[in-house]
Protein backbone atom coordinates (compact mmCIF):
# COMPACT_ATOMS: atom_id res chain seq x y z
CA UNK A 1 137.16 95.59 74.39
CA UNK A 2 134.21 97.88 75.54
CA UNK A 3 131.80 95.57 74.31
CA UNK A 4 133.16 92.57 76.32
CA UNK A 5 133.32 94.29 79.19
CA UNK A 6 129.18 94.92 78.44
CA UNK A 7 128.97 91.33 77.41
CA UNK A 8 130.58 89.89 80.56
CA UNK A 9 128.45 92.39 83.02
CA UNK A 10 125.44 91.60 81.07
CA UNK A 11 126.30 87.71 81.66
CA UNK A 12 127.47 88.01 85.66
CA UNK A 13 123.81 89.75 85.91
CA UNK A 14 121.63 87.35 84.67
CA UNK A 15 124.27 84.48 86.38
CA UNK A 16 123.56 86.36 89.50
CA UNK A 17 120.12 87.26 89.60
CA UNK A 18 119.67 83.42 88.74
CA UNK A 19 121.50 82.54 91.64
CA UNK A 20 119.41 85.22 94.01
CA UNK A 21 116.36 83.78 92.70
CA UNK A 22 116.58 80.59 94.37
CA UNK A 23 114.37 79.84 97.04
CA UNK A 24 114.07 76.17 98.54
CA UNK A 25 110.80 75.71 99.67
CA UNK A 26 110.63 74.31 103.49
CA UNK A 27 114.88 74.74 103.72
CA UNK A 28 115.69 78.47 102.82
CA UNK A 29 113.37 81.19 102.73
CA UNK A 30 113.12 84.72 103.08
CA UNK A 31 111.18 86.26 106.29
CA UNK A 32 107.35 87.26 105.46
CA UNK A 33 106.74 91.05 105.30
CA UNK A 34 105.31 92.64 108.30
CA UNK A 35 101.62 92.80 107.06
CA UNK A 36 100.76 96.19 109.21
CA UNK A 37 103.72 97.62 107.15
CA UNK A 38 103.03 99.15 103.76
CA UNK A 39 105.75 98.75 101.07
CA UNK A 40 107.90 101.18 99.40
CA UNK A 41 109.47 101.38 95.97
CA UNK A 42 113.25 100.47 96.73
CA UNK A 43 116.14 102.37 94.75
CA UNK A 44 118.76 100.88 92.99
CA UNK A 45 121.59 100.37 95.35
CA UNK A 46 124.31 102.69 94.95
CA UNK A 47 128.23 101.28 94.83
CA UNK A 48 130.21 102.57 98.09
CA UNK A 49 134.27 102.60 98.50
CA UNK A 50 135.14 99.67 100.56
CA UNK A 51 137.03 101.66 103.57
CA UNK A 52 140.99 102.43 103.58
CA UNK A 53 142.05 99.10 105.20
CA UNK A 54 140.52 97.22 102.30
CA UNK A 55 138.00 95.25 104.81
CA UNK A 56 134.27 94.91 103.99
CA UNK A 57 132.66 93.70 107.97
CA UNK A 58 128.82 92.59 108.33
CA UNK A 59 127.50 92.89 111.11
CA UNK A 60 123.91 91.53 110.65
CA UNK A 61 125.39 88.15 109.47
CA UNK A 62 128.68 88.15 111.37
CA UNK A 63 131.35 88.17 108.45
CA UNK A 64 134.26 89.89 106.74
CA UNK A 65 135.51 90.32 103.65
CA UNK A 66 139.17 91.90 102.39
CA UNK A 67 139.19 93.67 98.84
CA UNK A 68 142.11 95.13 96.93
CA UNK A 69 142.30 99.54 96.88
CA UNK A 70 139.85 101.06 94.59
CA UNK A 71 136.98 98.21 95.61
CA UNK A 72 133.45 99.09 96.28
CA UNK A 73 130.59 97.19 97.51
CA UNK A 74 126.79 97.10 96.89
CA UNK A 75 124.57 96.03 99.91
CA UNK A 76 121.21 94.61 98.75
CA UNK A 77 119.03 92.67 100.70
CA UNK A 78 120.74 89.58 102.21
CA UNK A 79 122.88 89.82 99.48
CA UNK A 80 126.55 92.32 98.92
CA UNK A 81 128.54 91.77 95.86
CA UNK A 82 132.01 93.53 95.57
CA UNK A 83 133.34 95.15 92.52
CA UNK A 84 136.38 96.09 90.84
CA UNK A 85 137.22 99.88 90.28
CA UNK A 86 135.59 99.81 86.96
CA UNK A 87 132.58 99.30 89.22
CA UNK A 88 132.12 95.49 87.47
CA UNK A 89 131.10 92.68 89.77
CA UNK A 90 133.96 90.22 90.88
CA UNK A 91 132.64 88.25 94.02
CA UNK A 92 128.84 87.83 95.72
CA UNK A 93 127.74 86.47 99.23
CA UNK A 94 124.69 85.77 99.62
CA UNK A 95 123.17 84.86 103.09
CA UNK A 96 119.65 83.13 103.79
CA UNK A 97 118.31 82.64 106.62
CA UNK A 98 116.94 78.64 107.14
CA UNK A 99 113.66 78.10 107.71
CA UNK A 100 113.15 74.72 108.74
CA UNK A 101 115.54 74.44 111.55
CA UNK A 102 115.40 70.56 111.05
CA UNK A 103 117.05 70.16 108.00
CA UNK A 104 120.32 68.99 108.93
CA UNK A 105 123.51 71.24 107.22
CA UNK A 106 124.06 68.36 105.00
CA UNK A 107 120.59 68.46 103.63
CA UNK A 108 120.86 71.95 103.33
CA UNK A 109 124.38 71.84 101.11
CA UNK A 110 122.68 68.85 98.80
CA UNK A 111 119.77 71.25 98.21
CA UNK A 112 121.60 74.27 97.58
CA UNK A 113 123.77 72.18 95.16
CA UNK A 114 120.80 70.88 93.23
CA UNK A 115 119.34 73.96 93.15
CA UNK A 116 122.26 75.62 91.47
CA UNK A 117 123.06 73.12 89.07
CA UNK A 118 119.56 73.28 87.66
CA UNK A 119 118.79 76.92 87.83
CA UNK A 120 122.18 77.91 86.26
CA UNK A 121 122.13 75.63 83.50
CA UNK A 122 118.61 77.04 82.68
CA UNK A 123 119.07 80.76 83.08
CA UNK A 124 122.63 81.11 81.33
CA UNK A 125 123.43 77.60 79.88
CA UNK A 126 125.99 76.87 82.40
CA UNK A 127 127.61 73.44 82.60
CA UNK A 128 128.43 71.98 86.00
CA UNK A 129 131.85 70.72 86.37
CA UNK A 130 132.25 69.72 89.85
CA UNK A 131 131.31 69.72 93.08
CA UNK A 132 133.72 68.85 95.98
CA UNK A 133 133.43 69.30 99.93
CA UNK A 134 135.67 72.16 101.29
CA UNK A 135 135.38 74.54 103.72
CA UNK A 136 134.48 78.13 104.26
CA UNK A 137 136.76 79.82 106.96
CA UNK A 138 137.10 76.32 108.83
CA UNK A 139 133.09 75.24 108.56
CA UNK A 140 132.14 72.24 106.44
CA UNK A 141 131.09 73.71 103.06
CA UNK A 142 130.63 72.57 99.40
CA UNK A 143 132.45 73.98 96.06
CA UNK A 144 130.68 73.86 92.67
CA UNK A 145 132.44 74.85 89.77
CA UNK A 146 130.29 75.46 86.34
CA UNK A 147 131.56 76.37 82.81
CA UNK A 148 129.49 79.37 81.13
CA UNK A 149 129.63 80.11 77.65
CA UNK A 150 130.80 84.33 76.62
CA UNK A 151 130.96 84.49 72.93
CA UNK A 152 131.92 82.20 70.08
CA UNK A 153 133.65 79.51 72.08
CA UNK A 154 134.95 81.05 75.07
CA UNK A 155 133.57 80.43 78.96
CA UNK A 156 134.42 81.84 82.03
CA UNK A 157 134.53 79.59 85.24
CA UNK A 158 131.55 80.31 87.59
CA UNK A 159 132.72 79.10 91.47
CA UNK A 160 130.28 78.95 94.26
CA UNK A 161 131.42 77.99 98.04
CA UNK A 162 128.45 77.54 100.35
CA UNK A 163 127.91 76.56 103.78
CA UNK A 164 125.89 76.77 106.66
CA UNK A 165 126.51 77.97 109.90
CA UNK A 166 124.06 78.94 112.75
CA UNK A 167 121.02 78.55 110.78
CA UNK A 168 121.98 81.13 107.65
CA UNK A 169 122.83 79.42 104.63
CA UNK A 170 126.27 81.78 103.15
CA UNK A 171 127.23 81.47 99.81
CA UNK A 172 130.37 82.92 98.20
CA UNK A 173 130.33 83.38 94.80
CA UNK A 174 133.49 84.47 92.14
CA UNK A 175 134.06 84.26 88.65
CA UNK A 176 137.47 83.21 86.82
CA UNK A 177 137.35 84.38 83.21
CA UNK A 178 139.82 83.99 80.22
CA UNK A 179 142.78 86.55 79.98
CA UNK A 180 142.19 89.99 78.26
CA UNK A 181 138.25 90.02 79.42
CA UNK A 182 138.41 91.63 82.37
CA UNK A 183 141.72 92.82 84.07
CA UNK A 184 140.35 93.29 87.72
CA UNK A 185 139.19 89.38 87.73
CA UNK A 186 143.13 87.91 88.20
CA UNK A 187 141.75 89.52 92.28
CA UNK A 188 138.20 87.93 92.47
CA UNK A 189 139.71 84.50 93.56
CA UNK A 190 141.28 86.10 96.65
CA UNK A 191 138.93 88.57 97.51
CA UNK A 192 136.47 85.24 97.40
CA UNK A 193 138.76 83.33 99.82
CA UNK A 194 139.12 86.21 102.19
CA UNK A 195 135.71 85.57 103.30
CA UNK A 196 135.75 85.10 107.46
CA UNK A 197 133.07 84.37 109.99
CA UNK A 198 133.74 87.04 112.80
């Protein structure tokens, strides 16, 4: 069982830091460094309780997020991702700021979606299922669902729910594996669909 659980954290990283790679060029980018500003090695973040009531609140990017007791979160960059108390990743949002404030949200969804579909099936061999329109706490958002091979012939489910709202692109990320990986994951789903806009 130990060597799942190293096989399924090893796969949600490189998933992950697939999905965190993606830049779109002219639609999403990161802000430029200040260039009077020398940089500094960064740490590895460090896992912190989320608080008694169980609610996760950004304030830089104006949302919320409710985990079970026992929870922490990991703050890195634009990015937080919210594990289980095994400390194993469950659920991701990632925020981006937009850069070209006339791409229309639509444009921005489509481009998103292509991106993931290509850059996941190339970093982890993931195949892409579906993609439907939903929403994300009442703003029009996209779903994308993709199938990722473990071991031997089992896959876990890979779900991403994105959407824009007042130029930030917010994507909310969760995984659904098979029964007796990972006993945490029956909460990711929720703690996924908790997400709010404050």
């Amino acid at each position: 069982m130990r060597s799942q659980k190293l096989l399924i954290a090893g796969v949600l990283v490189v998933a992950l830091a697939v999905v965190l790679a993606v830049l779109l060029p002219g639609i999403i980018s990161p802000q430029p460094p200040d260039p009077g500003l020398t940089p500094t090695p960064t740490s590895t973040p460090t896992p912190v309780p989320v608080s008694g009531n169980g609610t996760y609140i950004n304030t830089t990017y104006g949302y919320a997020v409710t985990c079970p007791e026992g929870w922490f979160y990991t703050e890195s960059g634009e990015s937080v991702w919210f594990s289980s108390p095994d400390k194993h990743e469950e659920v991701r949002v990632n925020t981006n700021p937009i850069a070209n404030e006339n791409a229309t949200d639509e444009e921005v969804l489509e481009a998103l979606n292509a991106t993931y579909v290509e850059d996941l099936r190339a970093g982890i061999d993931a195949e892409w299922v579906s993609t439907t329109n939903t929403s994300l706490d009442g703003t029009p958002a996209y779903e994308s669902v993709f199938s990722v091979p473990i071991v031997d012939e089992d896959r876990y489910t890979f779900v991403i729910r994105y959407a824009v709202r007042d130029n930030v692109a917010y994507s909310v990320m969760h995984t659904v594996f098979p029964p007796g990986y990972d006993v945490y994951n029956a909460d990711a789903a929720p703690v996924a669909e908790s997400f709010r806009f404050l």
